[in-house]
Each structure stands twice: as structure tokens, then as C-alpha cells.
N, C-alpha and C. Protein backbone atom coordinates (compact mmCIF):
# COMPACT_ATOMS: atom_id res chain seq x y z
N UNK A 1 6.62 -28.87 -10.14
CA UNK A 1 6.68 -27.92 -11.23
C UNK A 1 7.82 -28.28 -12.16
N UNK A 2 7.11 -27.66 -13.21
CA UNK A 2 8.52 -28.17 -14.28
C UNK A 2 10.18 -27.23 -14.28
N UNK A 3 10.71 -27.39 -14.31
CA UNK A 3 12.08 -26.58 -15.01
C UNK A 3 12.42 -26.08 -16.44
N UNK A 4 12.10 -24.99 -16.85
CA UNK A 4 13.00 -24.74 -18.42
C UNK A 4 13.76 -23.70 -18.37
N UNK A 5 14.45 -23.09 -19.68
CA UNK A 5 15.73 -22.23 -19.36
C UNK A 5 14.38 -20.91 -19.78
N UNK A 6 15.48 -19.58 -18.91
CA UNK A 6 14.36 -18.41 -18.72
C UNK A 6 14.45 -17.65 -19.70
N UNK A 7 13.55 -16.83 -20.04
CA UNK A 7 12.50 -15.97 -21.53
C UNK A 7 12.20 -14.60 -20.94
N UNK A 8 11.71 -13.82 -21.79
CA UNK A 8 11.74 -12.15 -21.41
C UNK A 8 10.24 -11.93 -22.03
N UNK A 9 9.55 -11.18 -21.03
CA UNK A 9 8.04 -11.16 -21.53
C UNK A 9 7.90 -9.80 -22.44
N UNK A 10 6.74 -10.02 -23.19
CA UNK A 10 6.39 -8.79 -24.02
C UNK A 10 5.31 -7.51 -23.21
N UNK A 11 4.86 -6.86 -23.64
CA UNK A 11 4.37 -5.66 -23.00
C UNK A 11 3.19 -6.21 -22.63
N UNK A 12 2.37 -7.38 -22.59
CA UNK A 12 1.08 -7.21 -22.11
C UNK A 12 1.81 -8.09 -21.09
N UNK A 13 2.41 -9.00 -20.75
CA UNK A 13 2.90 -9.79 -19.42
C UNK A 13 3.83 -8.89 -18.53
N UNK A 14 3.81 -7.98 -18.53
CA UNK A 14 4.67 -7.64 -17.36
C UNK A 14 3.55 -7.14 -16.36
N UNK A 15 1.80 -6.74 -17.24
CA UNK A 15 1.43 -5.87 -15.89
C UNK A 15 1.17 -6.68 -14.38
N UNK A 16 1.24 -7.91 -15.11
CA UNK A 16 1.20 -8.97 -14.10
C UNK A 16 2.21 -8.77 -13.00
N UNK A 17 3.02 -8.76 -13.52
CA UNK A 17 4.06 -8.33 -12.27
C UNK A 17 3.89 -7.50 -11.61
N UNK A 18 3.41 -6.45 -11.80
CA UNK A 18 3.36 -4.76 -11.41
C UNK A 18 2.20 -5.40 -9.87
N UNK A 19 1.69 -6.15 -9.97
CA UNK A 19 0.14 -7.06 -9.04
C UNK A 19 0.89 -7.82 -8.59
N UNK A 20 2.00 -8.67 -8.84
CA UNK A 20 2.62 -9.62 -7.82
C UNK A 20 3.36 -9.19 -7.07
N UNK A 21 4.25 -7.59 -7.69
CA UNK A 21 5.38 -6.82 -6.99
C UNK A 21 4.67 -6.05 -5.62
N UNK A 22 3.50 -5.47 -6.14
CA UNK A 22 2.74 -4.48 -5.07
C UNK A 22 2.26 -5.39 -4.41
N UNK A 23 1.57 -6.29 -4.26
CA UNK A 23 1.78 -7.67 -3.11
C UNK A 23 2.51 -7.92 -2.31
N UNK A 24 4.36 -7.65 -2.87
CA UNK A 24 5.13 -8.03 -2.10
C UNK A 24 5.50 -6.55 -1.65
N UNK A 25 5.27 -5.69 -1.54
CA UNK A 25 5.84 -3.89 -1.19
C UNK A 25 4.29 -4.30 -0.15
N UNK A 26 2.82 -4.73 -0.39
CA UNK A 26 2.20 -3.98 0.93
C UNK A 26 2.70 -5.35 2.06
N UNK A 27 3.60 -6.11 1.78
CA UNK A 27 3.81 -7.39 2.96
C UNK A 27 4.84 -6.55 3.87
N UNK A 28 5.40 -5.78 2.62
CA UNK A 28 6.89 -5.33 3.18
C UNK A 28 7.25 -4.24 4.66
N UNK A 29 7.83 -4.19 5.74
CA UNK A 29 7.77 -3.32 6.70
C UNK A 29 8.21 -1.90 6.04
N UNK A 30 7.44 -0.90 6.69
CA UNK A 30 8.01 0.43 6.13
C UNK A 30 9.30 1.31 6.39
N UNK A 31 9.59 1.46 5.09
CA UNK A 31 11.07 2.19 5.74
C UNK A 31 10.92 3.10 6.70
N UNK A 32 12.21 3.40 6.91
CA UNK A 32 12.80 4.71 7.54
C UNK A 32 11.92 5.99 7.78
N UNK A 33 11.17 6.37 8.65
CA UNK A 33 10.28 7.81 8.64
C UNK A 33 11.23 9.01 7.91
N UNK A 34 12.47 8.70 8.00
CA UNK A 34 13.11 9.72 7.76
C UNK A 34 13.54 9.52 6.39
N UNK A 35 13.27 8.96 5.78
CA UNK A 35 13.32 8.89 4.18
C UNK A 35 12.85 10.27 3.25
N UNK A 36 13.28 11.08 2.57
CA UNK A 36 12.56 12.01 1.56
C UNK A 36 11.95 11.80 0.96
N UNK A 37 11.38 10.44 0.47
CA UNK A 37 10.57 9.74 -0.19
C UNK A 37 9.29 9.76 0.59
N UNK A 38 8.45 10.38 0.25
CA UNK A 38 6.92 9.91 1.04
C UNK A 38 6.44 8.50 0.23
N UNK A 39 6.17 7.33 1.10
CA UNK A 39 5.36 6.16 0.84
C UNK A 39 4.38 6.18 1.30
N UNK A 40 3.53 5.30 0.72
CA UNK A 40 2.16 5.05 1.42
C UNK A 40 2.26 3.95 2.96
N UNK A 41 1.53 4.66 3.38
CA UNK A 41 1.83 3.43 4.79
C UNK A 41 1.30 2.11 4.30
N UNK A 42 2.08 1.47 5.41
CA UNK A 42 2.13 -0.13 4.98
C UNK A 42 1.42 -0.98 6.33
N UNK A 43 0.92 -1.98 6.04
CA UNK A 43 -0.12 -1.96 7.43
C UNK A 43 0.99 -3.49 7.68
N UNK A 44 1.21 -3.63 8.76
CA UNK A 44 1.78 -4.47 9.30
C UNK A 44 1.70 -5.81 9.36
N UNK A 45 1.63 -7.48 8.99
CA UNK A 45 0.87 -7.96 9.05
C UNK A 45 1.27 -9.37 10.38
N UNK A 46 0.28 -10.24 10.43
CA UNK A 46 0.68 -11.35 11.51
C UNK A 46 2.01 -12.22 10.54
N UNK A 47 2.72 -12.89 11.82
CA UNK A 47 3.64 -13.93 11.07
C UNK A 47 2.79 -14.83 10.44
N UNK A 48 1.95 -15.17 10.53
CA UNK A 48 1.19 -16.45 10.03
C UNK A 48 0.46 -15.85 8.71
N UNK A 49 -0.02 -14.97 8.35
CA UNK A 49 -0.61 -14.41 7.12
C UNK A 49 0.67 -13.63 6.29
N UNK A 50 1.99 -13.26 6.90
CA UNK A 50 3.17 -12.99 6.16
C UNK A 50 3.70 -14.69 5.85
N UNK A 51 3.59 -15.81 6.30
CA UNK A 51 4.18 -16.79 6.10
C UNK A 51 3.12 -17.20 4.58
N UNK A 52 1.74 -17.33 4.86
CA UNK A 52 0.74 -17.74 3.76
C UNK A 52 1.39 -16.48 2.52
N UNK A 53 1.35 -15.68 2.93
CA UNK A 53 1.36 -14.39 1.92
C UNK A 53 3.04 -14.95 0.66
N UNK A 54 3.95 -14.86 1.69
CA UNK A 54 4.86 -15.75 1.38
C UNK A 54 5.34 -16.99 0.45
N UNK A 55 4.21 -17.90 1.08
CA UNK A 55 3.65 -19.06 0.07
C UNK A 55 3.69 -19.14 -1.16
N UNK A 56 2.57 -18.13 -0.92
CA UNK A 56 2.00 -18.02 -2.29
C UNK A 56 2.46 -17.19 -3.29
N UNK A 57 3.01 -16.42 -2.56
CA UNK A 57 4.21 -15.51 -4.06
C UNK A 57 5.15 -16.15 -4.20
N UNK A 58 5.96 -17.58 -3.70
CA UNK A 58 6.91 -18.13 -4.02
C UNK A 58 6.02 -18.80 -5.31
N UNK A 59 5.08 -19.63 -4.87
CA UNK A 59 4.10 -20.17 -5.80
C UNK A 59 4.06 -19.34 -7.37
N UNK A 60 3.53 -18.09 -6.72
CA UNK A 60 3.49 -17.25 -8.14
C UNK A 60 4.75 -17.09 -8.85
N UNK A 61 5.67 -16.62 -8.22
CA UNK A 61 7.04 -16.86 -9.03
C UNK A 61 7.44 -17.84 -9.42
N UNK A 62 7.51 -18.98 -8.82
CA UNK A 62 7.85 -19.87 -9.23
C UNK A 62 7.19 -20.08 -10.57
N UNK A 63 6.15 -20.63 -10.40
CA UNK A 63 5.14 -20.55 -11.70
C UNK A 63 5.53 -19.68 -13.00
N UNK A 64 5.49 -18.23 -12.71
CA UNK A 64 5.73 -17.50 -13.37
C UNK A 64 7.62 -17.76 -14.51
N UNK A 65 8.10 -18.09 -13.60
CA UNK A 65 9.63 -18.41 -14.39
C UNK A 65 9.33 -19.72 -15.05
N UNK A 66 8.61 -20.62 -14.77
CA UNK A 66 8.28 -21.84 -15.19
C UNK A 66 7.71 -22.05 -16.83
N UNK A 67 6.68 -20.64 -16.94
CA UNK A 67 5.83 -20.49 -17.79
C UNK A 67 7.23 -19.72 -18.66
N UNK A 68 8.04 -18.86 -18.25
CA UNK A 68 8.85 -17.76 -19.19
C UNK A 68 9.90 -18.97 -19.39
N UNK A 69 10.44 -20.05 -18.81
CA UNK A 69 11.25 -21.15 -19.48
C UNK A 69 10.64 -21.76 -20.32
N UNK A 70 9.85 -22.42 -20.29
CA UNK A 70 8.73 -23.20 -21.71
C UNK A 70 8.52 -22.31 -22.50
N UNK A 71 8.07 -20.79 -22.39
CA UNK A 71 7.32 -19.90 -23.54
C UNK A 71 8.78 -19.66 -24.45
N UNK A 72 9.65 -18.98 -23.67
CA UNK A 72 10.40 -18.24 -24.33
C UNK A 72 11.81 -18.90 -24.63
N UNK A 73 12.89 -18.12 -24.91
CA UNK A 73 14.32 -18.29 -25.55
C UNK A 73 14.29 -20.21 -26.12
N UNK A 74 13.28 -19.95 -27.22
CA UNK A 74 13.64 -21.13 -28.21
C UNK A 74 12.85 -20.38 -29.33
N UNK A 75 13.98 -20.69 -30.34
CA UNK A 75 13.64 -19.64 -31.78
C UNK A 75 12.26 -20.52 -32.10
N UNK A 76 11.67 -19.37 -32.59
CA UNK A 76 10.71 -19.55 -33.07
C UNK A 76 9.64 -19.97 -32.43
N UNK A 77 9.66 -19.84 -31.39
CA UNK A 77 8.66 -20.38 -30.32
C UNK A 77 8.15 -19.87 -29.58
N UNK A 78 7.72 -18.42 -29.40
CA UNK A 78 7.52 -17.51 -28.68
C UNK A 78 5.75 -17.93 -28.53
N UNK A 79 5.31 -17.55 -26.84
CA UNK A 79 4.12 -17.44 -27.74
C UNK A 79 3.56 -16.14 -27.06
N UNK A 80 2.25 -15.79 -27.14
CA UNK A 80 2.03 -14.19 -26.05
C UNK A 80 2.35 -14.06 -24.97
N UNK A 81 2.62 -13.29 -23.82
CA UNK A 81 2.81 -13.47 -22.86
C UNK A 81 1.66 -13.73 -21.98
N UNK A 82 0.39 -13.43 -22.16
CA UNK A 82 -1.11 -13.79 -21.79
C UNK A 82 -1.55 -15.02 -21.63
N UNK A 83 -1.28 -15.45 -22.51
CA UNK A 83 -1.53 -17.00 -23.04
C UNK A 83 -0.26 -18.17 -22.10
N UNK A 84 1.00 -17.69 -21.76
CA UNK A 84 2.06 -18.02 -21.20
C UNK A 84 1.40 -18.04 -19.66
N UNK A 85 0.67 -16.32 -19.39
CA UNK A 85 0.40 -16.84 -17.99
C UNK A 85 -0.52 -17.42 -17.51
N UNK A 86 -1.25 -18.08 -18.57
CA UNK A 86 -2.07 -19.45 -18.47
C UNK A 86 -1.74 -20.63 -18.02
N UNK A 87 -0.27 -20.31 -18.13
CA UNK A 87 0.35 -21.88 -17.26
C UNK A 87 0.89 -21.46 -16.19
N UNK A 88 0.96 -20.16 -15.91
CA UNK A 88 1.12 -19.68 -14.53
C UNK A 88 -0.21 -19.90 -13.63
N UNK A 89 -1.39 -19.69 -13.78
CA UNK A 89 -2.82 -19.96 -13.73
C UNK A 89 -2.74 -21.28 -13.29
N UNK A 90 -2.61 -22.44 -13.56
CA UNK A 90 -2.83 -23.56 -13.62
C UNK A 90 -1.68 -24.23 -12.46
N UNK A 91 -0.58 -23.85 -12.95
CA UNK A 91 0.52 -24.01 -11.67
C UNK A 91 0.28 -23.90 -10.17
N UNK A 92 -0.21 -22.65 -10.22
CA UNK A 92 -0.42 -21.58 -8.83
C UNK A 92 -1.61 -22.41 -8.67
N UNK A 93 -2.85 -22.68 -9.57
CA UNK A 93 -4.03 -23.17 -9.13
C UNK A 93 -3.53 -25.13 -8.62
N UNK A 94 -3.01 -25.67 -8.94
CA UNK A 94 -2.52 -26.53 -8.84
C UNK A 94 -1.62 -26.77 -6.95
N UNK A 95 -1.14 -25.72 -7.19
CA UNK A 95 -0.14 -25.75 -6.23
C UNK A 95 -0.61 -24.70 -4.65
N UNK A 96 -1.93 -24.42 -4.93
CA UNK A 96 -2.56 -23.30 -3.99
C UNK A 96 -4.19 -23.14 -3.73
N UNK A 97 -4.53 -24.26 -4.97
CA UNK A 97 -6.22 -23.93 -4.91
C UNK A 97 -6.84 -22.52 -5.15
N UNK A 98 -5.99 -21.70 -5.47
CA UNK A 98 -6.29 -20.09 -6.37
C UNK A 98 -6.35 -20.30 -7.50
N UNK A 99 -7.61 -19.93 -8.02
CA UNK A 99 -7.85 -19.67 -9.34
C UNK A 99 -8.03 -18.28 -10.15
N UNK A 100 -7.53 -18.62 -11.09
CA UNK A 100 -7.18 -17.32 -11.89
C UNK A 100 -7.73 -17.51 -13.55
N UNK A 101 -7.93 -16.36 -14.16
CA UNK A 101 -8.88 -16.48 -15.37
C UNK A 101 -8.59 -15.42 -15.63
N UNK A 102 -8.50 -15.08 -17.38
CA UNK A 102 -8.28 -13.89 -18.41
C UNK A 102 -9.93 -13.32 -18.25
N UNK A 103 -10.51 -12.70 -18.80
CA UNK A 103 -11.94 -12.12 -19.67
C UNK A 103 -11.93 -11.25 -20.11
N UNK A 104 -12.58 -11.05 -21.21
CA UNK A 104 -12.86 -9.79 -22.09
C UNK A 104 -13.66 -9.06 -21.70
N UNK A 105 -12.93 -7.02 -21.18
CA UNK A 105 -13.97 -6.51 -20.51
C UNK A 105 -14.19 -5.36 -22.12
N UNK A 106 -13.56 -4.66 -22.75
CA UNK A 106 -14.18 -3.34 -23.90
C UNK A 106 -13.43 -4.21 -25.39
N UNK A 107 -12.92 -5.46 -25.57
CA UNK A 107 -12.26 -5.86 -26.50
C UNK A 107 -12.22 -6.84 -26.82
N UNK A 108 -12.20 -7.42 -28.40
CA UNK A 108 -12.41 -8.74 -28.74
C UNK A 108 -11.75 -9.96 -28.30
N UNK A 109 -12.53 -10.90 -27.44
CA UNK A 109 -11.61 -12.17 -26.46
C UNK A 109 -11.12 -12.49 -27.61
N UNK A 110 -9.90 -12.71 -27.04
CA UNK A 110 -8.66 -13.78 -28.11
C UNK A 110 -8.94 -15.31 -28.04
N UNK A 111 -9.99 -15.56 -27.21
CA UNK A 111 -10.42 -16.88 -27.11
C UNK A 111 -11.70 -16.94 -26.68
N UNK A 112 -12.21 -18.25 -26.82
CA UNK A 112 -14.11 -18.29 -26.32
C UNK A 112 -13.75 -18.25 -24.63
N UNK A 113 -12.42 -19.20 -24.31
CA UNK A 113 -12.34 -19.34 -22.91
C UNK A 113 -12.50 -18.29 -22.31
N UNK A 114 -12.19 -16.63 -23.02
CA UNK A 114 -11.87 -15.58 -22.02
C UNK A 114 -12.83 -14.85 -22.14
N UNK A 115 -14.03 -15.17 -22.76
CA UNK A 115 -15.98 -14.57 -22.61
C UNK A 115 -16.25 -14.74 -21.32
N UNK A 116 -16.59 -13.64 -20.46
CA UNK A 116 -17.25 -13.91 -19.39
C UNK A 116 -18.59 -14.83 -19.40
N UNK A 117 -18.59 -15.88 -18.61
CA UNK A 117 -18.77 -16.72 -18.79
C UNK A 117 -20.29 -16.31 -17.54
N UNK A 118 -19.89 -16.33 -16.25
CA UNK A 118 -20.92 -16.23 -14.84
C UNK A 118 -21.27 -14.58 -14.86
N UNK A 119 -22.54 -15.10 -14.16
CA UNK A 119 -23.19 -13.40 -14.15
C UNK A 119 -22.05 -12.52 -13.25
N UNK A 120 -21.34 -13.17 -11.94
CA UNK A 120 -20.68 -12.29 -11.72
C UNK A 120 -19.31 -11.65 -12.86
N UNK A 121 -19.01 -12.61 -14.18
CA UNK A 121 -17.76 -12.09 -14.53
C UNK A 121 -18.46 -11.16 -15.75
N UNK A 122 -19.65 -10.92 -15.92
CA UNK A 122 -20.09 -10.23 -17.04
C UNK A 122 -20.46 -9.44 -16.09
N UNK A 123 -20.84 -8.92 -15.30
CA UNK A 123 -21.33 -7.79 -14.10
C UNK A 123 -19.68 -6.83 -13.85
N UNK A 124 -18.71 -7.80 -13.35
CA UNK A 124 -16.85 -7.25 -13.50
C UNK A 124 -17.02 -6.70 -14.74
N UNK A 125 -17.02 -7.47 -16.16
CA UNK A 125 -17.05 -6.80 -17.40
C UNK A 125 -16.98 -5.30 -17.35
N UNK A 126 -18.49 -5.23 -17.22
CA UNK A 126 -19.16 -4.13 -17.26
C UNK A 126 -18.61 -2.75 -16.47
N UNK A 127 -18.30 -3.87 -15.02
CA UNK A 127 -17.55 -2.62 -14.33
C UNK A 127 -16.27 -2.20 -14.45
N UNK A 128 -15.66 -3.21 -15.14
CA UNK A 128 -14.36 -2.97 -15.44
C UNK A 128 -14.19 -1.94 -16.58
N UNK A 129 -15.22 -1.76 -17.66
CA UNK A 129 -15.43 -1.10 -18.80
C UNK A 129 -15.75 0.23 -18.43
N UNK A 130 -15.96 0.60 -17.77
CA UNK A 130 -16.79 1.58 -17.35
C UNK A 130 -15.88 2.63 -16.51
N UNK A 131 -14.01 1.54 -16.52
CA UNK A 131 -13.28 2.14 -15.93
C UNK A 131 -12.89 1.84 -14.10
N UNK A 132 -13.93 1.33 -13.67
CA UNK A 132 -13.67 0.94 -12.49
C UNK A 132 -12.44 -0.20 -11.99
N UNK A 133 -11.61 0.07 -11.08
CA UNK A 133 -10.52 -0.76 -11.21
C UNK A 133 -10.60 -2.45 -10.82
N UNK A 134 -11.82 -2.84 -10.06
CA UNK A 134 -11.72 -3.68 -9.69
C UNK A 134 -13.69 -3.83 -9.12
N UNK A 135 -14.23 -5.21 -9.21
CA UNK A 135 -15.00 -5.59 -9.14
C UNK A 135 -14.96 -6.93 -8.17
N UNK A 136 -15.81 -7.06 -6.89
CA UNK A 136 -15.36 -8.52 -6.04
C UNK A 136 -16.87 -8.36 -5.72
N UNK A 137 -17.03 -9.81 -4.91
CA UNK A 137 -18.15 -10.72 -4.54
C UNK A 137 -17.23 -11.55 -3.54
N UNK A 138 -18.33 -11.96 -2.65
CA UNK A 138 -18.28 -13.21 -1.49
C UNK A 138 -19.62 -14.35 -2.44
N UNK A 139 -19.17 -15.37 -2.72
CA UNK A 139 -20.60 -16.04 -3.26
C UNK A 139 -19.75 -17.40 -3.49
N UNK A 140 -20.84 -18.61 -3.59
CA UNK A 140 -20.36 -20.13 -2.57
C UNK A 140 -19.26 -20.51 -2.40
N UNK A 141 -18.85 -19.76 -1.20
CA UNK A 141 -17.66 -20.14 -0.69
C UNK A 141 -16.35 -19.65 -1.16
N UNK A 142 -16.39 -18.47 -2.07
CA UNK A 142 -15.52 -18.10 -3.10
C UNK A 142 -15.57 -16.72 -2.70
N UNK A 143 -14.21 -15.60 -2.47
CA UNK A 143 -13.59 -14.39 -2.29
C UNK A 143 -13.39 -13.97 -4.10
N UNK A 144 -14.14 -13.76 -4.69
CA UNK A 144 -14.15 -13.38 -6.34
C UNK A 144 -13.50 -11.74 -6.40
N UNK A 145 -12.74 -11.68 -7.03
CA UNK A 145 -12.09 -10.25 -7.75
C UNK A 145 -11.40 -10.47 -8.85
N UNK A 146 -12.11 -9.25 -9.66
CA UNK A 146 -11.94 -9.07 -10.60
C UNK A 146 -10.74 -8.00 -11.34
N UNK A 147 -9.93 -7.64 -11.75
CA UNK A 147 -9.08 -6.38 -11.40
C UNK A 147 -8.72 -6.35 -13.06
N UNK A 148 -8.95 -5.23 -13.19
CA UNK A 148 -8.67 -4.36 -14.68
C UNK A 148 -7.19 -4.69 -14.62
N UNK A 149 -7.08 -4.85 -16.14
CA UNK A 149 -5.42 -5.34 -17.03
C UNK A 149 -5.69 -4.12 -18.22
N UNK A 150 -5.19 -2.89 -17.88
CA UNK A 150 -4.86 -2.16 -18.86
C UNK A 150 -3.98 -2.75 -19.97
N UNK A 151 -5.01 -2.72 -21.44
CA UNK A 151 -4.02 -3.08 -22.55
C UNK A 151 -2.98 -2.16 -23.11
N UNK A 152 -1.67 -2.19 -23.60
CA UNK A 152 -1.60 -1.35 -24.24
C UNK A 152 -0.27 -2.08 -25.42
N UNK A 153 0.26 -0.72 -26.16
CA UNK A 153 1.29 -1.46 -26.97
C UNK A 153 0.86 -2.35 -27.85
N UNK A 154 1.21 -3.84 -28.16
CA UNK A 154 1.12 -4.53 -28.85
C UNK A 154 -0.12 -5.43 -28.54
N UNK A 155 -0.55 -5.55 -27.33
CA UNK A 155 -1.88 -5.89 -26.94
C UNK A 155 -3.06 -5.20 -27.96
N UNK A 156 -2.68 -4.06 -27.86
CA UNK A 156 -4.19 -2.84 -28.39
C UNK A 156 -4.04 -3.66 -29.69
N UNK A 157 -3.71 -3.94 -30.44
CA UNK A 157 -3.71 -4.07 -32.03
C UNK A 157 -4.12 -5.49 -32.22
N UNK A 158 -3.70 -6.38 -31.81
CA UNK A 158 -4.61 -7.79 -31.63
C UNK A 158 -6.42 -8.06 -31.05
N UNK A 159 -6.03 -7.11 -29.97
CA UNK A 159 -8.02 -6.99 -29.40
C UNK A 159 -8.60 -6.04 -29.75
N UNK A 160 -8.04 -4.52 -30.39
CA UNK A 160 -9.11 -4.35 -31.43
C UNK A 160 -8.79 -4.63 -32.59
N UNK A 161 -8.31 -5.51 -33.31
CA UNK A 161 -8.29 -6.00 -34.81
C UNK A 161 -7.35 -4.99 -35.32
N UNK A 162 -6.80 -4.06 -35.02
CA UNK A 162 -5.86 -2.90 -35.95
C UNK A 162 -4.53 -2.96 -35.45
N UNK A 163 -4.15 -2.01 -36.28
CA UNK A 163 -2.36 -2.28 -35.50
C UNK A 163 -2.19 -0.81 -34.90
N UNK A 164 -3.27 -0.81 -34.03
CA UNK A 164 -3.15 1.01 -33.46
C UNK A 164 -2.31 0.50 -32.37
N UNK A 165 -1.34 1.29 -31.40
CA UNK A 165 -0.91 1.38 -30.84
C UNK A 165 -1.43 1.74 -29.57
N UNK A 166 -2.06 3.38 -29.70
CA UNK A 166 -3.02 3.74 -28.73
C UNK A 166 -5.04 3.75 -28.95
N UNK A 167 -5.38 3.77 -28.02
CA UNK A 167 -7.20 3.73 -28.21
C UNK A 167 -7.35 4.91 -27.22
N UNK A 168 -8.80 5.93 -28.21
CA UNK A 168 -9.44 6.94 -27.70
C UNK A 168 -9.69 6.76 -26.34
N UNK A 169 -10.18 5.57 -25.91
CA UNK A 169 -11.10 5.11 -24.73
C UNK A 169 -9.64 4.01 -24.40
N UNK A 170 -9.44 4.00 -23.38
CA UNK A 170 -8.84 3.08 -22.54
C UNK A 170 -9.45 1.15 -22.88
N UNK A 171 -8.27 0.71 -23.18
CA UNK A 171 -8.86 -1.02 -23.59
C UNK A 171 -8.57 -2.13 -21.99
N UNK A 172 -9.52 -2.76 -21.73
CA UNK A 172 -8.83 -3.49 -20.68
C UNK A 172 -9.38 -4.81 -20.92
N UNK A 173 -8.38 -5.62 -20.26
CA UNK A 173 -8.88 -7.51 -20.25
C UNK A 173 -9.22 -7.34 -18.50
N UNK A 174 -9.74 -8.62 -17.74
CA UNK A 174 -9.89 -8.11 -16.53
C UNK A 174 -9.28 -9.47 -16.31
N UNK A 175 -8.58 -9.33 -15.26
CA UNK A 175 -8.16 -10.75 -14.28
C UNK A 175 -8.94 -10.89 -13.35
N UNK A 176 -9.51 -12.29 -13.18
CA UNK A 176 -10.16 -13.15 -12.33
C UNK A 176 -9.88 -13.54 -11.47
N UNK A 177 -9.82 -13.76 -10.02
CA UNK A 177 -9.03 -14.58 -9.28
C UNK A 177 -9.82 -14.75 -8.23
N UNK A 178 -10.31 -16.29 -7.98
CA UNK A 178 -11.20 -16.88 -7.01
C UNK A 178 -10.38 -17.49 -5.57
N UNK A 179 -10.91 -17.21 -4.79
CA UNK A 179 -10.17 -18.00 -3.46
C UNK A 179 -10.97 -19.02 -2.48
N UNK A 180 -11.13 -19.79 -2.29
CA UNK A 180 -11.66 -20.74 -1.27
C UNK A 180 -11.73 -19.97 -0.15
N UNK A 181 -12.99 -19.22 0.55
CA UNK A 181 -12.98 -18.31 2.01
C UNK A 181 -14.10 -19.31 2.56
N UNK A 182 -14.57 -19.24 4.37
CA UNK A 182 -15.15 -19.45 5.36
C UNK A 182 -15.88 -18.07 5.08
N UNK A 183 -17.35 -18.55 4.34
CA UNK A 183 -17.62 -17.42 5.07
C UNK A 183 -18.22 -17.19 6.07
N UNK A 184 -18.04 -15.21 6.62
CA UNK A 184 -18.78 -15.22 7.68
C UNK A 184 -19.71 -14.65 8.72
């Protein structure tokens, strides 16, 4: 992986995090029963699927700072943060055999690449539009999920063409993410 100096994301790249963080909170052992805080229970997992689990969020981070050194802190050079975690995508896929993909589920793709393309990612579309949080399949050899990316902020005004801030109806992009499974 490459090295550059680190950048600060805009409002549509952080929800990404919010999916890499809760990744690392359900790996995490549960606190204290005696906490005042009610959490959700946390299911325990093997050393060997906490070690993979592990892996691969070093992977994602890594990646992720990789993409915010190249994107960001050089004037004039910013570019979306969406488009940034496209080289997070490619890294992680590179470095893990996980694949990951943008698509347009209620809003105009910012690119042809991010048209659902397979019947399953226009089927996600649909369900993602419709509000549902997440859409998956088992199909050749592939663990497929789909998971709603609430737009908002400065996102909303680029995918629907206006500079609204908020939308009547909820806007979402959906993230893709394929895995190599046995199935069985």
C-alpha cells in the first residue's frame, strides 16, 4: 500500500466509518454488567474469526488512511469522499479478495460505474429504495450484501441535481460488498 500525509473527510465519507466502527464494537467483549449504560449484547466470537475479523479491519483502515493521504490536505485537490473510497475498494479488494461497489438506489449515479449493473444489484436497488436496510444473496460462490448509505448534507444536492440540503423521501446510494464463501 501506498503512504501519503492524512486528510479529513466530508459528510458523505464518514458513514463509512459508522460500518467499519460497528464491526469493530460487535468483535468487541462486553463491558461491565454493571455499567448504567444498557448495550446491546455482543456475541462472543472464536480466536480464529476475531484474528480474520482483525485482518481485515486493519486492511480497511489501512486503506482507508491511504485513500484520505492521496485525496486530501493538498490545496486544491480535494476530491469527494465517495469517489476517495474507491481506492479504499480496490486496496481492501487487492489486499483481501473483498469486493466492494457504490450503486444508485432513489438518485442520480454520479457515474455509469455506479448503475446497478446485475439483476441482483437492481433487485438491492429496489429494496434499498423502498427503505429496507440491507439486501443479500448466496449466488456463485459469492456472500452478496447490499447495505443502504443514507445521503445527506452535501451529498443530497449533487444526486438530486439541487442544492437542497434535506429530501421529502429519504435519498440513499447502496454499498455492495461481495465475499468469496464455500457454499453450503
Amino acid at each position: 500500500m501506498r503512504c501519503r500525509p492524512v486528510g479529513i473527510w466530508g459528510t458523505c465519507g464518514g458513514v463509512l466509518w459508522v460500518a467499519v466502527i460497528a464491526c469493530a464494537v460487535q468483535a468487541a467483549p462486553p463491558e461491565d454488567a454493571t455499567s448504567s449504560t444498557v448495550k446491546p449484547a455482543v456475541a462472543r466470537v472464536s480466536v480464529a474469526e476475531a484474528r480474520q475479523r482483525a485482518e481485515l479491519m486493519h486492511h480497511i483502515y489501512v486503506a482507508t488512511l491511504d485513500a484520505m493521504h492521496h485525496h486530501y490536505f493538498h490545496a486544491n485537490k480535494s476530491v469527494l469522499p465517495a469517489r476517495a473510497m474507491e481506492d479504499v475498494f480496490a486496496d481492501v479488494a487487492r489486499a483481501t479478495n473483498l469486493k466492494a461497489r457504490w450503486i444508485a438506489v432513489n438518485t442520480q449515479a454520479m457515474s455509469v460505474e455506479h448503475e446497478p449493473a446485475t439483476e441482483f444489484e437492481k433487485k438491492a436497488a429496489a429494496e434499498l429504495a423502498k427503505g429496507n436496510p440491507e439486501h443479500a444473496i448466496v449466488e456463485g460462490g459469492y456472500y452478496r450484501r447490499a447495505g443502504s448509505v443514507l445521503l445527506s448534507g452535501g451529498c443530497i444536492g449533487c444526486h438530486t441535481g439541487n442544492s437542497a440540503t434535506a429530501a421529502a423521501v429519504p435519498r440513499y446510494a447502496g454499498l455492495v460488498i461481495s465475499i468469496l464463501v464455500r457454499e453450503e
